[in-house]
PDB file of N, CA and C in Angstrom:
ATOM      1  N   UNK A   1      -6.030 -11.542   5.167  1.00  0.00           N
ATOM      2  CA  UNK A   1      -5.996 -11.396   3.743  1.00  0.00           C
ATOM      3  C   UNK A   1      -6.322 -12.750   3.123  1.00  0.00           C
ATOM      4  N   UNK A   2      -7.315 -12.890   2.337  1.00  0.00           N
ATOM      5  CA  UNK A   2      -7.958 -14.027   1.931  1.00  0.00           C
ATOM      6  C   UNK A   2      -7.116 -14.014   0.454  1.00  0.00           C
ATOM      7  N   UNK A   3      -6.551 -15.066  -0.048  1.00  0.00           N
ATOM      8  CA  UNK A   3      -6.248 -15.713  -1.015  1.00  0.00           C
ATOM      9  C   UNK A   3      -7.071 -16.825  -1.417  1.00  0.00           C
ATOM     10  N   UNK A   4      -7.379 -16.371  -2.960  1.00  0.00           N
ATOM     11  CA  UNK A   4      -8.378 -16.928  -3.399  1.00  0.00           C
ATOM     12  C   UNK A   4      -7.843 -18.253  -4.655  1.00  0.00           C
ATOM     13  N   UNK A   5      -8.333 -19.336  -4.720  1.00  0.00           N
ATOM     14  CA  UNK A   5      -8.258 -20.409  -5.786  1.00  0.00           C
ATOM     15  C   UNK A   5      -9.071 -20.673  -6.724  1.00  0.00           C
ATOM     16  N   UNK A   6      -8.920 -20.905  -7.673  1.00  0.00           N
ATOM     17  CA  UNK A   6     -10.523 -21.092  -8.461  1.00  0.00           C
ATOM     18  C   UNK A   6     -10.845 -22.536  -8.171  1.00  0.00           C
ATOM     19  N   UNK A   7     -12.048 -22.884  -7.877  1.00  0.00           N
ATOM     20  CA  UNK A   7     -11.785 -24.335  -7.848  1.00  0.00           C
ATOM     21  C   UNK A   7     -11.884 -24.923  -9.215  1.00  0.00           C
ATOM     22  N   UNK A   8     -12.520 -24.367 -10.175  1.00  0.00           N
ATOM     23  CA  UNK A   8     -12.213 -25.449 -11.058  1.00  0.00           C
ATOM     24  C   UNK A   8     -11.128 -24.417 -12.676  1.00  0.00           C
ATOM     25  N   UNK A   9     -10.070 -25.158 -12.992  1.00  0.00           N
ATOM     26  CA  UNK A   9      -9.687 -24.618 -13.755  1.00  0.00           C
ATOM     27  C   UNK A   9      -9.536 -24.810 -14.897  1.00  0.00           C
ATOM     28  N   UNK A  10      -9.998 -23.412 -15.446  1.00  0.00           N
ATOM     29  CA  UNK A  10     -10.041 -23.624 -17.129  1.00  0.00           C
ATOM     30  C   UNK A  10     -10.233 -22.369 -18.296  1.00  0.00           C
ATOM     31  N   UNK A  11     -10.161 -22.089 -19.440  1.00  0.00           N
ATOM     32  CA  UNK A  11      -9.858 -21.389 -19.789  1.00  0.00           C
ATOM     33  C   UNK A  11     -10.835 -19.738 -19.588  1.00  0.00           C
ATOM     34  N   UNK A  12     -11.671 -19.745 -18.963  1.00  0.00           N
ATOM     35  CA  UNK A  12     -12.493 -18.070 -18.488  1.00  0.00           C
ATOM     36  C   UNK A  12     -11.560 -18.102 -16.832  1.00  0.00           C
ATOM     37  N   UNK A  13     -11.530 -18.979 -16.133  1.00  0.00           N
ATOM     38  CA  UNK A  13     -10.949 -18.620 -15.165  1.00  0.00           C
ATOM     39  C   UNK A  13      -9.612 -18.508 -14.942  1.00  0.00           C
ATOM     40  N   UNK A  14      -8.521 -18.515 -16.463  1.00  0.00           N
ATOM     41  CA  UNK A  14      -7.408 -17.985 -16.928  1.00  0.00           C
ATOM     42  C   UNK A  14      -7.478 -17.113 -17.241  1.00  0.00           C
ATOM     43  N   UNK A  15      -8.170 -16.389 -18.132  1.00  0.00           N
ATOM     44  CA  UNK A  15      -8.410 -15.150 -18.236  1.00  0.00           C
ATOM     45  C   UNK A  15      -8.861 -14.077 -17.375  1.00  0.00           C
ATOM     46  N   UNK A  16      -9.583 -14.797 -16.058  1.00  0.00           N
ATOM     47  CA  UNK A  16      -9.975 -13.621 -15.678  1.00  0.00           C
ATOM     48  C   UNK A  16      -9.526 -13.700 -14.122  1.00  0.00           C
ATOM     49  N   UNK A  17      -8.652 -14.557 -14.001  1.00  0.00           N
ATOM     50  CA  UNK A  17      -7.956 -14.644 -12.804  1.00  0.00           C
ATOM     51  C   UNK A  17      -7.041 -13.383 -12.391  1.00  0.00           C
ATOM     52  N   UNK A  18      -6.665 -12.917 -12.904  1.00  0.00           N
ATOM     53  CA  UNK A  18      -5.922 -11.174 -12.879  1.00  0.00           C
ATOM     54  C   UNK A  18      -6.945 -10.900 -11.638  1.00  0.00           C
ATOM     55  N   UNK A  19      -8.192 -10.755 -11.801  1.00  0.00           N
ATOM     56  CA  UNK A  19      -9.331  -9.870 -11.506  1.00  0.00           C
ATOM     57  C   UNK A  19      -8.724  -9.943  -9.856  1.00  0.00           C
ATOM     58  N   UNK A  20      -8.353 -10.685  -9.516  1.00  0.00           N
ATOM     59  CA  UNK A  20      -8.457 -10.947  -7.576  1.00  0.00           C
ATOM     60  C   UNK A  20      -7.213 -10.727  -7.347  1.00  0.00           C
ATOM     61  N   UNK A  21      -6.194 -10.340  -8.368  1.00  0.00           N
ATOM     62  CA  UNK A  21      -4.807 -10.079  -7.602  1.00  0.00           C
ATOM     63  C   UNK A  21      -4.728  -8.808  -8.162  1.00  0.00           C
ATOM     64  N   UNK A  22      -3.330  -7.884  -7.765  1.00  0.00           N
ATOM     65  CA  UNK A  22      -3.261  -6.810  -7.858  1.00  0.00           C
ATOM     66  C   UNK A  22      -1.605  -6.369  -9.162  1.00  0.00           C
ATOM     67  N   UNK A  23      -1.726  -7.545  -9.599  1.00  0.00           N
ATOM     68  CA  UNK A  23      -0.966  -7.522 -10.970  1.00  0.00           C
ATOM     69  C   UNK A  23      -0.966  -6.247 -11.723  1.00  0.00           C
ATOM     70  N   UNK A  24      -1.666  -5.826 -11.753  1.00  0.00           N
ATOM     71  CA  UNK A  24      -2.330  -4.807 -12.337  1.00  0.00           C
ATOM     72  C   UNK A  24      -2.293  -3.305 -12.022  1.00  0.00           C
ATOM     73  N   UNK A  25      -1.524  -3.436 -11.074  1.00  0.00           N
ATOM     74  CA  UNK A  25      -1.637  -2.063 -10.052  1.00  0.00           C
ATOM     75  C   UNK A  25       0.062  -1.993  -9.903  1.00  0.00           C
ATOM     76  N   UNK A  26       0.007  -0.438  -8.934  1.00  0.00           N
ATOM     77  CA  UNK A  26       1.406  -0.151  -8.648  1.00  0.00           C
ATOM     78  C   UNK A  26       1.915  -1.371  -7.433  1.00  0.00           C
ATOM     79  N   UNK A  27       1.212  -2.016  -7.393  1.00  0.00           N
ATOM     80  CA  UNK A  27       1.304  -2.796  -5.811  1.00  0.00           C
ATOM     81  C   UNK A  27       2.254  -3.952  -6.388  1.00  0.00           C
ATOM     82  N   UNK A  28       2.344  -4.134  -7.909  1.00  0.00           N
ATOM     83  CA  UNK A  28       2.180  -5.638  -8.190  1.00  0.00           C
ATOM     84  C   UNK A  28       3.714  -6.160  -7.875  1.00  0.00           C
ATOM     85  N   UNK A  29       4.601  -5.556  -7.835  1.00  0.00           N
ATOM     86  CA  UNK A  29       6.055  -6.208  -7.473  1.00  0.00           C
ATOM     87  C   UNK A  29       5.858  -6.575  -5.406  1.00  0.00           C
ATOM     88  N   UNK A  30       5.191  -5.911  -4.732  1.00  0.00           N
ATOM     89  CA  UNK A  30       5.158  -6.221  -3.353  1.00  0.00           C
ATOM     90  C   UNK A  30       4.492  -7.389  -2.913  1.00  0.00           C
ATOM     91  N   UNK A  31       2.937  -7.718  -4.356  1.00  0.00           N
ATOM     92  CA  UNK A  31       2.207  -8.781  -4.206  1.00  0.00           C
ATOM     93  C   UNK A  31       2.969  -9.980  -4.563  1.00  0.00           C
ATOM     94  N   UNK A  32       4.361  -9.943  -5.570  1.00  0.00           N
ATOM     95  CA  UNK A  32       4.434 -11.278  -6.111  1.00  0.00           C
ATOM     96  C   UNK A  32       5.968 -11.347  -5.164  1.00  0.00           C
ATOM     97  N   UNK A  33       6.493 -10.720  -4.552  1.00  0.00           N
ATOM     98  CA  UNK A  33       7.257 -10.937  -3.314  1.00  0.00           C
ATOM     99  C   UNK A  33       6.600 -11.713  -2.415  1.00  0.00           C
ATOM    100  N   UNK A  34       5.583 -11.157  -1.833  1.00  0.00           N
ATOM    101  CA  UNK A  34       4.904 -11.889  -1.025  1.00  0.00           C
ATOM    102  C   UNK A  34       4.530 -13.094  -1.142  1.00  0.00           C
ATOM    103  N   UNK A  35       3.587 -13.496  -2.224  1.00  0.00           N
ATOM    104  CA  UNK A  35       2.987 -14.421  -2.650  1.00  0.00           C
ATOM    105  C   UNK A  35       4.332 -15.804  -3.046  1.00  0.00           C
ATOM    106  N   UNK A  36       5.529 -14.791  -3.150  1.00  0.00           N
ATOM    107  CA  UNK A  36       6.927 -15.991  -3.648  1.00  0.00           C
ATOM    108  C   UNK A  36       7.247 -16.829  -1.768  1.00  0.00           C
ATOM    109  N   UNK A  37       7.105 -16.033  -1.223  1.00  0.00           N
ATOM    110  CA  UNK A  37       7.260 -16.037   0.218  1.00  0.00           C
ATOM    111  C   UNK A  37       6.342 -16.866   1.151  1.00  0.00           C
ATOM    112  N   UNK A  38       5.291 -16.874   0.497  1.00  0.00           N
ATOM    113  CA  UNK A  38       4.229 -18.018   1.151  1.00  0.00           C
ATOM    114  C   UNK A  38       4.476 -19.020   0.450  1.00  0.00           C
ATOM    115  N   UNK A  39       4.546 -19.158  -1.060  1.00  0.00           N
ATOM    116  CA  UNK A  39       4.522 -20.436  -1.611  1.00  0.00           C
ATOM    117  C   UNK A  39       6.024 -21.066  -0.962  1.00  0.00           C
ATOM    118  N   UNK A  40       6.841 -20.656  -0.573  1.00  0.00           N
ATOM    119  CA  UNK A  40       8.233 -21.050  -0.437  1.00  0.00           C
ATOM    120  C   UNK A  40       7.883 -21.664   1.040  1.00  0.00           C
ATOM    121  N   UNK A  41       7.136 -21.237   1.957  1.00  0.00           N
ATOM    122  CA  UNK A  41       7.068 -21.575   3.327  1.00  0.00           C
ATOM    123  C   UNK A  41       5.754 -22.307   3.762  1.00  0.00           C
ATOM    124  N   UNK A  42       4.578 -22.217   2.682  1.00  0.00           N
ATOM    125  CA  UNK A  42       3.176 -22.664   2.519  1.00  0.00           C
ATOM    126  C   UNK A  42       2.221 -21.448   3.464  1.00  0.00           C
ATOM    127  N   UNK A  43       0.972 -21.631   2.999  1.00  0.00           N
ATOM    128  CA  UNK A  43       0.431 -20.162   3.659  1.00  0.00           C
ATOM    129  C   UNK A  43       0.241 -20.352   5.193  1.00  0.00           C
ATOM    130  N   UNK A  44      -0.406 -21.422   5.904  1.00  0.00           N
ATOM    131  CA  UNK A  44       0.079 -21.267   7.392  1.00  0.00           C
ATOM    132  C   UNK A  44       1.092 -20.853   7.962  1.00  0.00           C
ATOM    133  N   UNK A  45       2.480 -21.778   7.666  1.00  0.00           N
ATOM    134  CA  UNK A  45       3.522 -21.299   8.545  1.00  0.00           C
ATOM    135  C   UNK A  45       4.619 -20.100   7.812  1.00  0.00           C
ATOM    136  N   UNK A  46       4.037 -19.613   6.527  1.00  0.00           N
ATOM    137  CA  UNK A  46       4.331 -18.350   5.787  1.00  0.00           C
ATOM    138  C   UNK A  46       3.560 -17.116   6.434  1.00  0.00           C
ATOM    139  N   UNK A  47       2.680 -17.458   6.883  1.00  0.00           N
ATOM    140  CA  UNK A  47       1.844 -16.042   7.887  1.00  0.00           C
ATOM    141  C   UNK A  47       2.824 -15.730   9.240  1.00  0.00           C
ATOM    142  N   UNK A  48       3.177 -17.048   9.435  1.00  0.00           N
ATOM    143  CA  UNK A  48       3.786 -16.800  11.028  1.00  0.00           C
ATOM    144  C   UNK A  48       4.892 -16.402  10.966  1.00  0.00           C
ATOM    145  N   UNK A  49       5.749 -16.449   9.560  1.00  0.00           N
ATOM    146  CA  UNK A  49       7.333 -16.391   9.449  1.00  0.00           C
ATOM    147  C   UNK A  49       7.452 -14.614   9.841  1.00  0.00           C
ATOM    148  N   UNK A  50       8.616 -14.181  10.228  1.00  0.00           N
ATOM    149  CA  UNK A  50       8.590 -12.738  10.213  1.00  0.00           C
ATOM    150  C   UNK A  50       8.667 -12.018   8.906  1.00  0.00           C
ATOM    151  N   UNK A  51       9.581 -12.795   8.413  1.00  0.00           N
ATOM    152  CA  UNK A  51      10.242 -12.487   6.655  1.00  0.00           C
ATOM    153  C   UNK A  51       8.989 -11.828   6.090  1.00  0.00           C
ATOM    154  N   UNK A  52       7.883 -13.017   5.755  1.00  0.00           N
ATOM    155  CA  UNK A  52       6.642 -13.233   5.118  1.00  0.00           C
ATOM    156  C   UNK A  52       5.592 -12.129   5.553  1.00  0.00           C
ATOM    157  N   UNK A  53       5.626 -11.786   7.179  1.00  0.00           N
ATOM    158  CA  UNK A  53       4.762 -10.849   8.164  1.00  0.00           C
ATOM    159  C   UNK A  53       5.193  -9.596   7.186  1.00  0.00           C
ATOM    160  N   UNK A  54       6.495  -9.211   7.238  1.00  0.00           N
ATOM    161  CA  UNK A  54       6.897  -8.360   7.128  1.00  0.00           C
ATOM    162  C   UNK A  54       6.298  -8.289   5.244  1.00  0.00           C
ATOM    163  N   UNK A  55       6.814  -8.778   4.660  1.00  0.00           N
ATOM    164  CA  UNK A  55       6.196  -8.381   3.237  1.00  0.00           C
ATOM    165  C   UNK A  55       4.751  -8.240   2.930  1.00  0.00           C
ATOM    166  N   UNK A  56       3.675  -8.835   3.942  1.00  0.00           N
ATOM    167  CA  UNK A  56       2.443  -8.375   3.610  1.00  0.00           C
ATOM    168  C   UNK A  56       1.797  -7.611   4.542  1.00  0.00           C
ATOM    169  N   UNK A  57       2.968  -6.968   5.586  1.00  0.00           N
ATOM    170  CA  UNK A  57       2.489  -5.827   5.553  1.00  0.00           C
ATOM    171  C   UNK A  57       3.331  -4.963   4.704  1.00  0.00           C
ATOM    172  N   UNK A  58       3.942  -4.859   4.247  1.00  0.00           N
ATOM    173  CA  UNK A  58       4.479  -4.042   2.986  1.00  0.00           C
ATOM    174  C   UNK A  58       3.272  -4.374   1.624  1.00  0.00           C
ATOM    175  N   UNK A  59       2.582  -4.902   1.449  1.00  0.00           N
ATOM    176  CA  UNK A  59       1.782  -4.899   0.523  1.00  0.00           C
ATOM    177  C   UNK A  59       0.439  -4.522   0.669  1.00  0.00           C
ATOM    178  N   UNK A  60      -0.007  -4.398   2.405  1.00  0.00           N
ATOM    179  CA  UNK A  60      -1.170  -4.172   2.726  1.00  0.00           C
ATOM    180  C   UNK A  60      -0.992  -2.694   2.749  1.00  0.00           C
ATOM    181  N   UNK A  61      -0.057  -2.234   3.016  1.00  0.00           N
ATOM    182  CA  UNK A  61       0.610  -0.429   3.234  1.00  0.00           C
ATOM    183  C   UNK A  61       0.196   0.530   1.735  1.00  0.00           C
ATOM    184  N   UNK A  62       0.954  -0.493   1.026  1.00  0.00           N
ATOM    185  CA  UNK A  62       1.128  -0.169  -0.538  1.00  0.00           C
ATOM    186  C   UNK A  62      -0.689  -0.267  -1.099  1.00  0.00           C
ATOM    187  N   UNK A  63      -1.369  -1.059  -0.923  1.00  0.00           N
ATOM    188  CA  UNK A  63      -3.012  -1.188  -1.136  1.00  0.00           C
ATOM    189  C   UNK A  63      -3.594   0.033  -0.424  1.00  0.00           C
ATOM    190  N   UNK A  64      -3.357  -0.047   0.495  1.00  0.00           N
ATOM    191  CA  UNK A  64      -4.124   0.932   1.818  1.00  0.00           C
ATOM    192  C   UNK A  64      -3.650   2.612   1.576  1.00  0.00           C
ATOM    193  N   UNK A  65      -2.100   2.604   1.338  1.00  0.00           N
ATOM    194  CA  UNK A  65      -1.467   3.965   1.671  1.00  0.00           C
ATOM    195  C   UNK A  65      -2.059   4.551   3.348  1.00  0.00           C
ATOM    196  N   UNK A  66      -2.038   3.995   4.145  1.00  0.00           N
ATOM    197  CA  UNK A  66      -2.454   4.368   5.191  1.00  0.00           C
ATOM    198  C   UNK A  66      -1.035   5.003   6.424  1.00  0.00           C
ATOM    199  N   UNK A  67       0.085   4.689   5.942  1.00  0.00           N
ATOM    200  CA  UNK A  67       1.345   5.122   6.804  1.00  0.00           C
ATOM    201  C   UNK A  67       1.362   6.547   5.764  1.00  0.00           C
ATOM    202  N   UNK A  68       1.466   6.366   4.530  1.00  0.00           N
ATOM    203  CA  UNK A  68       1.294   7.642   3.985  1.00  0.00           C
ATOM    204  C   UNK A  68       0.346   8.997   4.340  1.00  0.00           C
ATOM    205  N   UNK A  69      -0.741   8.640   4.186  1.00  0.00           N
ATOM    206  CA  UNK A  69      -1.734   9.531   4.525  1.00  0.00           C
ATOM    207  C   UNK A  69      -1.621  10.204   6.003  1.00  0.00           C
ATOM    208  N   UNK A  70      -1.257   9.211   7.242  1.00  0.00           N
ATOM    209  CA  UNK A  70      -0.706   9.492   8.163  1.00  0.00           C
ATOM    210  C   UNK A  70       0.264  10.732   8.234  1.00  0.00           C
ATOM    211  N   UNK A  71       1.186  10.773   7.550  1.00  0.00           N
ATOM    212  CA  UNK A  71       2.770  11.114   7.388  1.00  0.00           C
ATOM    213  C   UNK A  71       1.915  12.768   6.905  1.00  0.00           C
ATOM    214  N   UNK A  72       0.861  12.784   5.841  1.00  0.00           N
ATOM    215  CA  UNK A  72       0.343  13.960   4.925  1.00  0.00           C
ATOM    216  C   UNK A  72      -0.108  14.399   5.771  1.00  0.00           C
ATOM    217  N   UNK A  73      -0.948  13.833   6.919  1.00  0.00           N
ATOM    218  CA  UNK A  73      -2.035  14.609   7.934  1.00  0.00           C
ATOM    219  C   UNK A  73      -1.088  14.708   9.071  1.00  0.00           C
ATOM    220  N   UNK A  74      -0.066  14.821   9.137  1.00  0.00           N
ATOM    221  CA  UNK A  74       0.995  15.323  10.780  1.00  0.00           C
ATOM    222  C   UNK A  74       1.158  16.184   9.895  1.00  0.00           C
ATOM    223  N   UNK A  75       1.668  16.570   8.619  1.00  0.00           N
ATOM    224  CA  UNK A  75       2.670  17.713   8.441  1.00  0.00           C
ATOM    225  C   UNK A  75       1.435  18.409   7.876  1.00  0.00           C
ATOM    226  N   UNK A  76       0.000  18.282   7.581  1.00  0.00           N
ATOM    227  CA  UNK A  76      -0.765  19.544   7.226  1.00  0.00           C
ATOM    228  C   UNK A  76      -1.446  20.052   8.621  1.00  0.00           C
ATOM    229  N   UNK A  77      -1.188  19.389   9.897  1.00  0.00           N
ATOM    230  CA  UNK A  77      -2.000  19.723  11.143  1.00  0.00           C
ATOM    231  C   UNK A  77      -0.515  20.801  11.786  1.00  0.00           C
ATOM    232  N   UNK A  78       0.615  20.425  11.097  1.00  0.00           N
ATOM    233  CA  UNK A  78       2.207  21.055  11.750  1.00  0.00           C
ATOM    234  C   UNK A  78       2.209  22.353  11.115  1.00  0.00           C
ATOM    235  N   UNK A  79       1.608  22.603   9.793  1.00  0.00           N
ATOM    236  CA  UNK A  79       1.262  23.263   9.017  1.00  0.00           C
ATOM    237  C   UNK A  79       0.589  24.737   9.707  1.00  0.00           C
ATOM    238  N   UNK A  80      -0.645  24.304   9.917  1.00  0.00           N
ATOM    239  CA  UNK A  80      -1.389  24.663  10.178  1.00  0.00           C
ATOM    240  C   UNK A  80      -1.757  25.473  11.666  1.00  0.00           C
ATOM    241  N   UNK A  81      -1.294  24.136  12.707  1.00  0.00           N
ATOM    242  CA  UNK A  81      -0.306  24.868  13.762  1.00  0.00           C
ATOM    243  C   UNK A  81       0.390  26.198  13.715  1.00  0.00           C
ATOM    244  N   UNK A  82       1.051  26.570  12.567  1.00  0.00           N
ATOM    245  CA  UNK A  82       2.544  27.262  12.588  1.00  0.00           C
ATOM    246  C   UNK A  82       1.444  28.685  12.100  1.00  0.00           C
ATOM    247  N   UNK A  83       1.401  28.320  11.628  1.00  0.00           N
ATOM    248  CA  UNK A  83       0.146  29.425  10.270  1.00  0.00           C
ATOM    249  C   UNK A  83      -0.792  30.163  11.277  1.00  0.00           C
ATOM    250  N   UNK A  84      -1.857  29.191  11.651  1.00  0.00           N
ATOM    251  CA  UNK A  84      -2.782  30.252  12.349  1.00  0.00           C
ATOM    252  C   UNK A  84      -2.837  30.032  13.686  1.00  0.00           C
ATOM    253  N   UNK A  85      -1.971  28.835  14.422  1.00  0.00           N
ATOM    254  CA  UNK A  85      -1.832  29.611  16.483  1.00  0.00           C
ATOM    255  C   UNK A  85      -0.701  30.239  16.821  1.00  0.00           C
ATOM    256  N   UNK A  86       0.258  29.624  15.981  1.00  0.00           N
ATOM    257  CA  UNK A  86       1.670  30.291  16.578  1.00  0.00           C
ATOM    258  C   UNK A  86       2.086  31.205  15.936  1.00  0.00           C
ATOM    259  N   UNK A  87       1.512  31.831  14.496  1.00  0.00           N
ATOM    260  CA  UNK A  87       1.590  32.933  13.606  1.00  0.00           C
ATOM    261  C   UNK A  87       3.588  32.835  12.899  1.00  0.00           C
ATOM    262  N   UNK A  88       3.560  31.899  13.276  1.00  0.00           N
ATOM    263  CA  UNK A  88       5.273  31.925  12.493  1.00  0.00           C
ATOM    264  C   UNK A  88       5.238  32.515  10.934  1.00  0.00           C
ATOM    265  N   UNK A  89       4.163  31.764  10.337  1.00  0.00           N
ATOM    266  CA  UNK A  89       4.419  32.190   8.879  1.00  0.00           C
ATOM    267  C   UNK A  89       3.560  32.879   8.456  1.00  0.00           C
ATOM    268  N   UNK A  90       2.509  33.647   9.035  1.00  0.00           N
ATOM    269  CA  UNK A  90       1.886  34.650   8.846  1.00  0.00           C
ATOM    270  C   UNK A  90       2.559  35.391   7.298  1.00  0.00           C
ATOM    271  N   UNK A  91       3.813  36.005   7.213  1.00  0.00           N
ATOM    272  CA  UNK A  91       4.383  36.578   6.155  1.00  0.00           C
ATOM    273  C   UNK A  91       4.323  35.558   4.822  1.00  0.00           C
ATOM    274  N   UNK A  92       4.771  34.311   5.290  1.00  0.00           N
ATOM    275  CA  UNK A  92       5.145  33.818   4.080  1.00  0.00           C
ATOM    276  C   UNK A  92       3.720  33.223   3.363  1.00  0.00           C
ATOM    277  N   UNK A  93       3.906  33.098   2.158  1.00  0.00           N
ATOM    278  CA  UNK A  93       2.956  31.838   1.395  1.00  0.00           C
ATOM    279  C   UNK A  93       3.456  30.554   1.058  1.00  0.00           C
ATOM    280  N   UNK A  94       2.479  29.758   1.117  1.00  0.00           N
ATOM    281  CA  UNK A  94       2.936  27.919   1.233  1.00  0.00           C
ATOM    282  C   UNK A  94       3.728  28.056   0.117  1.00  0.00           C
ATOM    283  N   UNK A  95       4.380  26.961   0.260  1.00  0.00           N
ATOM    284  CA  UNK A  95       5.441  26.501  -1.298  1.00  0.00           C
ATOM    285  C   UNK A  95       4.030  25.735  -2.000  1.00  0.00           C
ATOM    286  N   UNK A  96       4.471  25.881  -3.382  1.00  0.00           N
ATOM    287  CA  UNK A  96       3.504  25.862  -4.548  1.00  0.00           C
ATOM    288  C   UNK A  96       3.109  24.060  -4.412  1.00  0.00           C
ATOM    289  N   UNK A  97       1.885  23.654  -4.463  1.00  0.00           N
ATOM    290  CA  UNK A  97       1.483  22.184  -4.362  1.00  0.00           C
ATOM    291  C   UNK A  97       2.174  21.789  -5.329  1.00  0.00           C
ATOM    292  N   UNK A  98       2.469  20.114  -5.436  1.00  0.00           N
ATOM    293  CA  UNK A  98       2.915  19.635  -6.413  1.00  0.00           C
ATOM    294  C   UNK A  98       1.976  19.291  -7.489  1.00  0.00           C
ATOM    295  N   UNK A  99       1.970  18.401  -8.627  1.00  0.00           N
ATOM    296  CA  UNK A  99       1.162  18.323  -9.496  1.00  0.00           C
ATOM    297  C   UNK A  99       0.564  17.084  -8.857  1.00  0.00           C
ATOM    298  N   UNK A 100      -0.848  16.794  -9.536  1.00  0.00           N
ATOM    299  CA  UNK A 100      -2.265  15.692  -8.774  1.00  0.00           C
ATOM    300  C   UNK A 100      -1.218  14.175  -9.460  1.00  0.00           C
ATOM    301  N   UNK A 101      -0.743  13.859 -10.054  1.00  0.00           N
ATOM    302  CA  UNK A 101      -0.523  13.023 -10.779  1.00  0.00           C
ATOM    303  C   UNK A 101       0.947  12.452 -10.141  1.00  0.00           C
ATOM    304  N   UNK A 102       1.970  13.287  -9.097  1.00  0.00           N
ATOM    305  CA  UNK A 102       3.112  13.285  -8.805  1.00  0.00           C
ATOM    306  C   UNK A 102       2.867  11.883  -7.741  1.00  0.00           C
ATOM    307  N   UNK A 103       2.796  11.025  -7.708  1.00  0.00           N
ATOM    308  CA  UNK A 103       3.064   9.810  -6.493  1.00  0.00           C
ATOM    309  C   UNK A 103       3.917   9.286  -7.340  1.00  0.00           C
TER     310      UNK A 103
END
């Protein structure tokens, strides 16, 4: 994960410094944990700390959703399983999706 500096600073690259972090997003309390966590230990030996490991991968998770999507695709393949090889729920119909907007 590349962390970026501006090299020269001044007032467009105050303004538009947002652009490269994720302030902005649902992510942004995991990014400024993290980012408190390197500055406290410096970014070399803040990569190696576990503390630090551990919060950016909690922020790379939160960017990615990739343990999530995981978690969605076991239980629609468990699903699916049940439905059309093992005929368990043949009778029933799925419970109603949630709404697109529900995360």
């Amino acid at each position: 994960m590349a962390i970026f500096h501006p090299f020269l600073r001044n007032p467009v690259s105050d303004i538009t410094g947002y652009m490269l972090t994720s302030q902005h997003s649902k992510c942004a309390d995991f990014e400024m944990r993290m980012m408190e966590c390197l500055e406290a230990y410096g970014v070399k030996r803040g990569a190696e700390n576990p503390e630090c490991q551990t919060l950016m991968k909690d922020f790379k998770e939160c960017l990615s959703s990739d343990v999530t999507f995981k978690r969605f695709e076991a239980m629609w393949w468990e699903r699916q399983k049940q439905y059309y090889l093992e005929g368990k729920n043949k009778d029933r119909q799925y419970a109603p999706s949630p709404k697109l907007d529900s995360l």
